[in-house]
N, C-alpha and C. Protein backbone atom coordinates (compact mmCIF):
# COMPACT_ATOMS: atom_id res chain seq x y z
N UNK A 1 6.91 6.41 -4.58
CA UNK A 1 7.95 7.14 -3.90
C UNK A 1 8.95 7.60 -4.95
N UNK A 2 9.47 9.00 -4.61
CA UNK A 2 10.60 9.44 -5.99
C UNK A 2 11.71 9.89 -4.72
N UNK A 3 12.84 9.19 -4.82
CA UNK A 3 13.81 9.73 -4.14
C UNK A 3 14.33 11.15 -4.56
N UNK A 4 15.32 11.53 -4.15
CA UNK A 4 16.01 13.17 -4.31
C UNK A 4 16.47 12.87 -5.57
N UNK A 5 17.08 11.80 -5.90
CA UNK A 5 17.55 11.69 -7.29
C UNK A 5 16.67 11.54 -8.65
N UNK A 6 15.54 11.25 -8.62
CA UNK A 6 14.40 11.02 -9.13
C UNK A 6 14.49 9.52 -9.83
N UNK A 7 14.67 8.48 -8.66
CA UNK A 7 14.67 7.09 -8.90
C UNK A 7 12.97 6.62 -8.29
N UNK A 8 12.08 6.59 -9.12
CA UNK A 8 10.54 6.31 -8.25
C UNK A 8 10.72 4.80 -8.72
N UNK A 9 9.45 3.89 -7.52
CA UNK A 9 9.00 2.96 -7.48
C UNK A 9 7.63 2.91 -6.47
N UNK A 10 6.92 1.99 -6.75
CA UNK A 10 5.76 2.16 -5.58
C UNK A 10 5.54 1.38 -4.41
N UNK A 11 5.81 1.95 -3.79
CA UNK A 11 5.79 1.28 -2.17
C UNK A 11 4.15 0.07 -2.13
N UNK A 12 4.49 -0.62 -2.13
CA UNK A 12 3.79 -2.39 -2.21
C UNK A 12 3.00 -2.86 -0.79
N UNK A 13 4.28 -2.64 0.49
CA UNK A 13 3.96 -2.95 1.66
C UNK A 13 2.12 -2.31 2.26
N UNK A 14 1.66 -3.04 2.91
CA UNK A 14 0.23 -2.80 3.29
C UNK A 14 -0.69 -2.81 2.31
N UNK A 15 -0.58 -3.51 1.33
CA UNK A 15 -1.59 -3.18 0.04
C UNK A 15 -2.83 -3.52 0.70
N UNK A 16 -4.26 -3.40 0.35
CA UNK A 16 -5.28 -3.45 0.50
C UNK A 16 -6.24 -3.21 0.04
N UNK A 17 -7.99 -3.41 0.50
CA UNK A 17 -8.88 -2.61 -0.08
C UNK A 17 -8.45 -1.09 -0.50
N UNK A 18 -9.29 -0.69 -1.49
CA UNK A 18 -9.22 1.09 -1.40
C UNK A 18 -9.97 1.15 -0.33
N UNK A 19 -9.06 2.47 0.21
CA UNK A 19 -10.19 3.82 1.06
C UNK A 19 -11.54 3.46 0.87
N UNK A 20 -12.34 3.73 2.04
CA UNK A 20 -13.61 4.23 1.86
C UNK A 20 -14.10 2.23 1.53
N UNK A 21 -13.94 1.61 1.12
CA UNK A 21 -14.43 0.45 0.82
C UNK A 21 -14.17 -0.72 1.88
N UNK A 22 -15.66 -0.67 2.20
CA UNK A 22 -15.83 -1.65 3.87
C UNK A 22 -14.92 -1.24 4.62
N UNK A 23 -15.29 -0.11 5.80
CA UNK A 23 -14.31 0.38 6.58
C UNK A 23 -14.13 -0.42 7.54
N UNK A 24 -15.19 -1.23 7.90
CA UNK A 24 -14.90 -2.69 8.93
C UNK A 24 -13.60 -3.31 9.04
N UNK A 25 -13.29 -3.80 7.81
CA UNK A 25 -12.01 -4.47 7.63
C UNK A 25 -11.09 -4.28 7.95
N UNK A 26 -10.25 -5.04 8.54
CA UNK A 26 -8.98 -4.75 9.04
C UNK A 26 -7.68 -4.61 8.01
N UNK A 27 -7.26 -3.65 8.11
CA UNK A 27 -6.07 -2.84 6.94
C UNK A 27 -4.80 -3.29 7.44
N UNK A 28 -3.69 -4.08 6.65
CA UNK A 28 -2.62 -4.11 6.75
C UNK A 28 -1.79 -3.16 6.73
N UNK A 29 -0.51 -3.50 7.36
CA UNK A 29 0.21 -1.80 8.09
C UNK A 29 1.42 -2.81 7.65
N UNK A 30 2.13 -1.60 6.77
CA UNK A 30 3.75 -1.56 7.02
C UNK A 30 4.68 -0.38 7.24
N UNK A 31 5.89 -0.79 7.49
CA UNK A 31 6.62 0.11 7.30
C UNK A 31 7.70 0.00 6.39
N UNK A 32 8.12 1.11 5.78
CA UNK A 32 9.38 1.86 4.73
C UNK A 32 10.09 2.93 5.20
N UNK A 33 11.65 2.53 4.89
CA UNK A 33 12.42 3.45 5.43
C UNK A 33 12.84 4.00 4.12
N UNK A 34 12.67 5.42 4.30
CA UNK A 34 12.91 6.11 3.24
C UNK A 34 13.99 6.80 2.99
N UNK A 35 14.57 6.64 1.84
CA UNK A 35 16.22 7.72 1.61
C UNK A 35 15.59 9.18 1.92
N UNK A 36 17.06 9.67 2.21
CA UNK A 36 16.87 11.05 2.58
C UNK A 36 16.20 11.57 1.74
N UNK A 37 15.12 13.06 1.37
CA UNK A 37 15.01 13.61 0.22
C UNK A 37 13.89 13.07 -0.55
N UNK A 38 13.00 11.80 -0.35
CA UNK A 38 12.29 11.12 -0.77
C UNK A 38 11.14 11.76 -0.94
N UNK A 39 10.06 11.36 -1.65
CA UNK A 39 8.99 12.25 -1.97
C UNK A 39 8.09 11.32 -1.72
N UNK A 40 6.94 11.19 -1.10
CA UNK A 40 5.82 10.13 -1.26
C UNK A 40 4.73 11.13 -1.56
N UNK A 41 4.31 10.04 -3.04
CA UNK A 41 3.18 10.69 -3.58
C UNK A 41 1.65 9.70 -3.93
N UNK A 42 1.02 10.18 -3.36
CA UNK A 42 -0.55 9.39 -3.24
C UNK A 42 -1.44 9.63 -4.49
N UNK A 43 -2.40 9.34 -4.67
CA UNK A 43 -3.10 9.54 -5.93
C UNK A 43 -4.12 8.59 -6.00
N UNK A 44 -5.31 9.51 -6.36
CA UNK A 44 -6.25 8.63 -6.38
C UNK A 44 -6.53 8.13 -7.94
N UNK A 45 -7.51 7.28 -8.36
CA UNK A 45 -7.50 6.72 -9.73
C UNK A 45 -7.66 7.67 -10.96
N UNK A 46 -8.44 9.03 -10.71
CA UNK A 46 -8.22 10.15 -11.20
C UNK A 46 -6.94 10.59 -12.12
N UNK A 47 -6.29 10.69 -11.28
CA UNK A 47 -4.71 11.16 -11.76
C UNK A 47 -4.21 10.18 -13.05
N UNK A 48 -4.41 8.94 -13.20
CA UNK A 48 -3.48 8.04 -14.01
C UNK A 48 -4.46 7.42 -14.85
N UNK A 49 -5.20 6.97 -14.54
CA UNK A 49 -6.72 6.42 -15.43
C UNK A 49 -7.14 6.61 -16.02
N UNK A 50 -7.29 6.47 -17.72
CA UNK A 50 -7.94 6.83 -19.07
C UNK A 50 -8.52 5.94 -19.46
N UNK A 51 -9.24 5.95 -19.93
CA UNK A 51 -10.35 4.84 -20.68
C UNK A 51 -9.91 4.51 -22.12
N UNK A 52 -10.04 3.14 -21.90
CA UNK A 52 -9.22 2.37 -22.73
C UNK A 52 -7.57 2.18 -22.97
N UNK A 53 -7.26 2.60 -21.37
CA UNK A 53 -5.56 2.81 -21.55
C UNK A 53 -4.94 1.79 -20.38
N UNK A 54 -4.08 0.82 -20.27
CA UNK A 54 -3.95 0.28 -19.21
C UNK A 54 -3.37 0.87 -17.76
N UNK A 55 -3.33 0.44 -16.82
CA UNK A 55 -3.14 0.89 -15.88
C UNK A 55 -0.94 1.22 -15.91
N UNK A 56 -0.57 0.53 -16.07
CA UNK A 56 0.94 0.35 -16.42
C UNK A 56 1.21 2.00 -17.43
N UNK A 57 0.46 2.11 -18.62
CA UNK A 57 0.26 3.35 -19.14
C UNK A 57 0.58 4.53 -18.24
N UNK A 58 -0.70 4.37 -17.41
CA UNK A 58 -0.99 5.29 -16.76
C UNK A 58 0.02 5.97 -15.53
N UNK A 59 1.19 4.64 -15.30
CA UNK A 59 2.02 4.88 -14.18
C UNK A 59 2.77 5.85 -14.51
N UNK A 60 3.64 5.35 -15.84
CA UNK A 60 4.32 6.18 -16.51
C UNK A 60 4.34 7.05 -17.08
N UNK A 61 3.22 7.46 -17.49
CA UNK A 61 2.34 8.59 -17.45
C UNK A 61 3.19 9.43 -16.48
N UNK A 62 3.06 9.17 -14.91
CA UNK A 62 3.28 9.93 -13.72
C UNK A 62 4.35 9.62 -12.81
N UNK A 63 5.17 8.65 -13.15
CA UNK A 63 6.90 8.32 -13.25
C UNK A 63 7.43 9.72 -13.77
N UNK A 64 7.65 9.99 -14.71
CA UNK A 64 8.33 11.01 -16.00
C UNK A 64 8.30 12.24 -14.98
N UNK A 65 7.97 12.64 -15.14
CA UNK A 65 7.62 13.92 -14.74
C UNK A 65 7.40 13.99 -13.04
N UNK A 66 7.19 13.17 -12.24
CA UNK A 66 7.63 13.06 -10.84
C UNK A 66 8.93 13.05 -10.71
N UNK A 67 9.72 12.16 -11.55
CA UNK A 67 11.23 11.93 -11.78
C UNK A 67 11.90 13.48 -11.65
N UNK A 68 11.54 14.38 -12.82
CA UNK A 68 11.96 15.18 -12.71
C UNK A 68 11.95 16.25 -12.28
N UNK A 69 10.87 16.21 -11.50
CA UNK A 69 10.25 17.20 -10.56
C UNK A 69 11.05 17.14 -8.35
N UNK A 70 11.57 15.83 -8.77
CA UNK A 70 12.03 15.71 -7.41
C UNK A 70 12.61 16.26 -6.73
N UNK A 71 13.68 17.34 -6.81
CA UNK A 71 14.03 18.39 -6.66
C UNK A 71 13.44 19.63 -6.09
N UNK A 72 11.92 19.30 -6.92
CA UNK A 72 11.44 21.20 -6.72
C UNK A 72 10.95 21.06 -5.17
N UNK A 73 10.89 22.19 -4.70
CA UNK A 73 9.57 22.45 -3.49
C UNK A 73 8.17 21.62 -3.69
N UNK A 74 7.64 21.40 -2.79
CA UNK A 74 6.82 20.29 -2.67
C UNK A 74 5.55 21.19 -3.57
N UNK A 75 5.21 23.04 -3.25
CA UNK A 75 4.34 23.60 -4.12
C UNK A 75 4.41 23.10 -5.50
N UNK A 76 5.35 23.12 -5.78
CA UNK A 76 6.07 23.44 -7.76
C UNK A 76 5.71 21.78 -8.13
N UNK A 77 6.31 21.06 -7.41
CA UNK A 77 5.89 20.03 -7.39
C UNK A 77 4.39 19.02 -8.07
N UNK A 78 3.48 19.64 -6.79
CA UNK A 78 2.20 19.57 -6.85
C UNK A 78 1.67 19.91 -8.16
N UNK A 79 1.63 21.77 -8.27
CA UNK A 79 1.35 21.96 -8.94
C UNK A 79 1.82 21.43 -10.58
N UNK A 80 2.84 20.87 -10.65
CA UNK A 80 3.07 20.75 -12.22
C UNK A 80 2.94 19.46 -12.37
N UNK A 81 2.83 18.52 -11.15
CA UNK A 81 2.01 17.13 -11.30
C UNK A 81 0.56 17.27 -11.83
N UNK A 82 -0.37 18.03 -11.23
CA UNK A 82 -1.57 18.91 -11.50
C UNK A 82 -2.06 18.96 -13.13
N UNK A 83 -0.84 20.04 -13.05
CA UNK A 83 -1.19 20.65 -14.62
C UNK A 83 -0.73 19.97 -15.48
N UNK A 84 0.06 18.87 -15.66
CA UNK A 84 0.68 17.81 -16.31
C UNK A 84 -0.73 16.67 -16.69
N UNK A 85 -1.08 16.20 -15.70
CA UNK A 85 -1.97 14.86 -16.01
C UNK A 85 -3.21 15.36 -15.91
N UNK A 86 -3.86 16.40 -14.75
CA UNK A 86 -5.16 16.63 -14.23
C UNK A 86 -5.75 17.13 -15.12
N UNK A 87 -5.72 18.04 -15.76
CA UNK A 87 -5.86 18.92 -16.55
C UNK A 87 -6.78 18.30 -17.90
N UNK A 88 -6.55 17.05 -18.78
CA UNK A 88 -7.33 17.08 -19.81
C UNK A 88 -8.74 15.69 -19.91
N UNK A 89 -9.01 15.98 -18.41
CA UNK A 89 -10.46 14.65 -17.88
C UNK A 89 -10.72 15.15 -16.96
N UNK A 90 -12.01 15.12 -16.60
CA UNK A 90 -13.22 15.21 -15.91
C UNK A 90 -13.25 14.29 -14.48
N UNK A 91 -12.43 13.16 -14.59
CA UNK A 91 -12.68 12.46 -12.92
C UNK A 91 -11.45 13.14 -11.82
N UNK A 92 -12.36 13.07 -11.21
CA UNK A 92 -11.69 13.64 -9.63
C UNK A 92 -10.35 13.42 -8.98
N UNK A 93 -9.37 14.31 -8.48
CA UNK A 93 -8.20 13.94 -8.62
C UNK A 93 -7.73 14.11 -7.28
N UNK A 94 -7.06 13.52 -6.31
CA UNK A 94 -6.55 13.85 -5.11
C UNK A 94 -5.02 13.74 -5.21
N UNK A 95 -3.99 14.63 -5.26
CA UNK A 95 -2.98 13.91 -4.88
C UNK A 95 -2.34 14.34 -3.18
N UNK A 96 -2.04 13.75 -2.38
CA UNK A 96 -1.60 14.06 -0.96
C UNK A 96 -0.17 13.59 -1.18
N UNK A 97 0.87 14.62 -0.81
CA UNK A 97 2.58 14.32 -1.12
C UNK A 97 3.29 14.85 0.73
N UNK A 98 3.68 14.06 0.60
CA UNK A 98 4.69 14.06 1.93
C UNK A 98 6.27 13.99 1.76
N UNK A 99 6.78 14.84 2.14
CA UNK A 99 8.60 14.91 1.93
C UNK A 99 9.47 15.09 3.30
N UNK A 100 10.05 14.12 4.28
CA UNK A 100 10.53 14.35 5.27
C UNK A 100 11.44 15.90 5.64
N UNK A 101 10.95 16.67 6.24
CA UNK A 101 11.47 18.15 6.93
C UNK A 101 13.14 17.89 6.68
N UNK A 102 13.77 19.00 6.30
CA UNK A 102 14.94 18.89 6.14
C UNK A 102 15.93 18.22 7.45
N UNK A 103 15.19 18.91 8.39
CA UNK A 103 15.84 18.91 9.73
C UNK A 103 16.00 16.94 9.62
N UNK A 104 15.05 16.18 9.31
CA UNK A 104 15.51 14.37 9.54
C UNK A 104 15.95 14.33 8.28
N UNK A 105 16.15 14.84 7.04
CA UNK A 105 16.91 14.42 6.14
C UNK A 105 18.47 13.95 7.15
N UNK A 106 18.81 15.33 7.42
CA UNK A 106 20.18 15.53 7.87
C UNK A 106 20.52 14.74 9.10
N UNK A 107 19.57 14.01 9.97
CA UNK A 107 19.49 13.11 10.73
C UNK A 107 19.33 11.77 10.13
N UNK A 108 19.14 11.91 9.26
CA UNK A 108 19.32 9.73 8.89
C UNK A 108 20.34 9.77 7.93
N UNK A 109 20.86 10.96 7.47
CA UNK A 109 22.37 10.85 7.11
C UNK A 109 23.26 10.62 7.38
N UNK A 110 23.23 11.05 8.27
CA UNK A 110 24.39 11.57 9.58
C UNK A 110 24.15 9.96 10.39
N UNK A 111 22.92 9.34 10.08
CA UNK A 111 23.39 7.90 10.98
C UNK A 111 23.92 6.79 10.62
């Protein structure tokens, strides 16, 4: 998650199997209340993952530049998350980003 200010951390609650692995299983569910302006950004192992690089590497890797991207439109966003990390490896990259509609920003302010 990168707030409006570009303060990220990663939301912990519901951890679990990955996707796709034994869909049988029953998946833990939480919830997070998010500051106004907040950005949630998904990513599959693609995005952060280099060989021979640790995973911690790899966060910060995509900290930096989410940080300062928090601001833009969710397009500009995307895209320069994209062209930032995606860009110089071959494994498959998903990122799915969600940013609450202005209209409930201004509603959980206001409460």
């Amino acid at each position: 998650m990168i707030t409006h200010d570009g303060d990220t951390r990663c939301l912990t609650g519901g951890q679990g199997l990955l996707l796709g692995v034994d869909p049988d299983e029953p998946r833990p569910h939480a919830v997070e209340v998010l500051p106004a302006g907040s950005t949630v950004l998904l990513h599959t192992d693609g995005l952060i993952e280099r060989r021979g690089e640790g995973l911690d590497a790899g966060m910060t890797r995509l900290r930096q530049p989410a940080a300062a991207l928090a601001r833009e439109p969710l397009e500009i966003f995307c895209d320069e998350i994209l062209t930032g990390l995606a860009t110089d490896h071959a494994d498959d990259v998903a990122v799915p980003v969600a940013r609450p509609p202005e209209r409930s920003r201004r509603a959980v302010a206001e409460a």
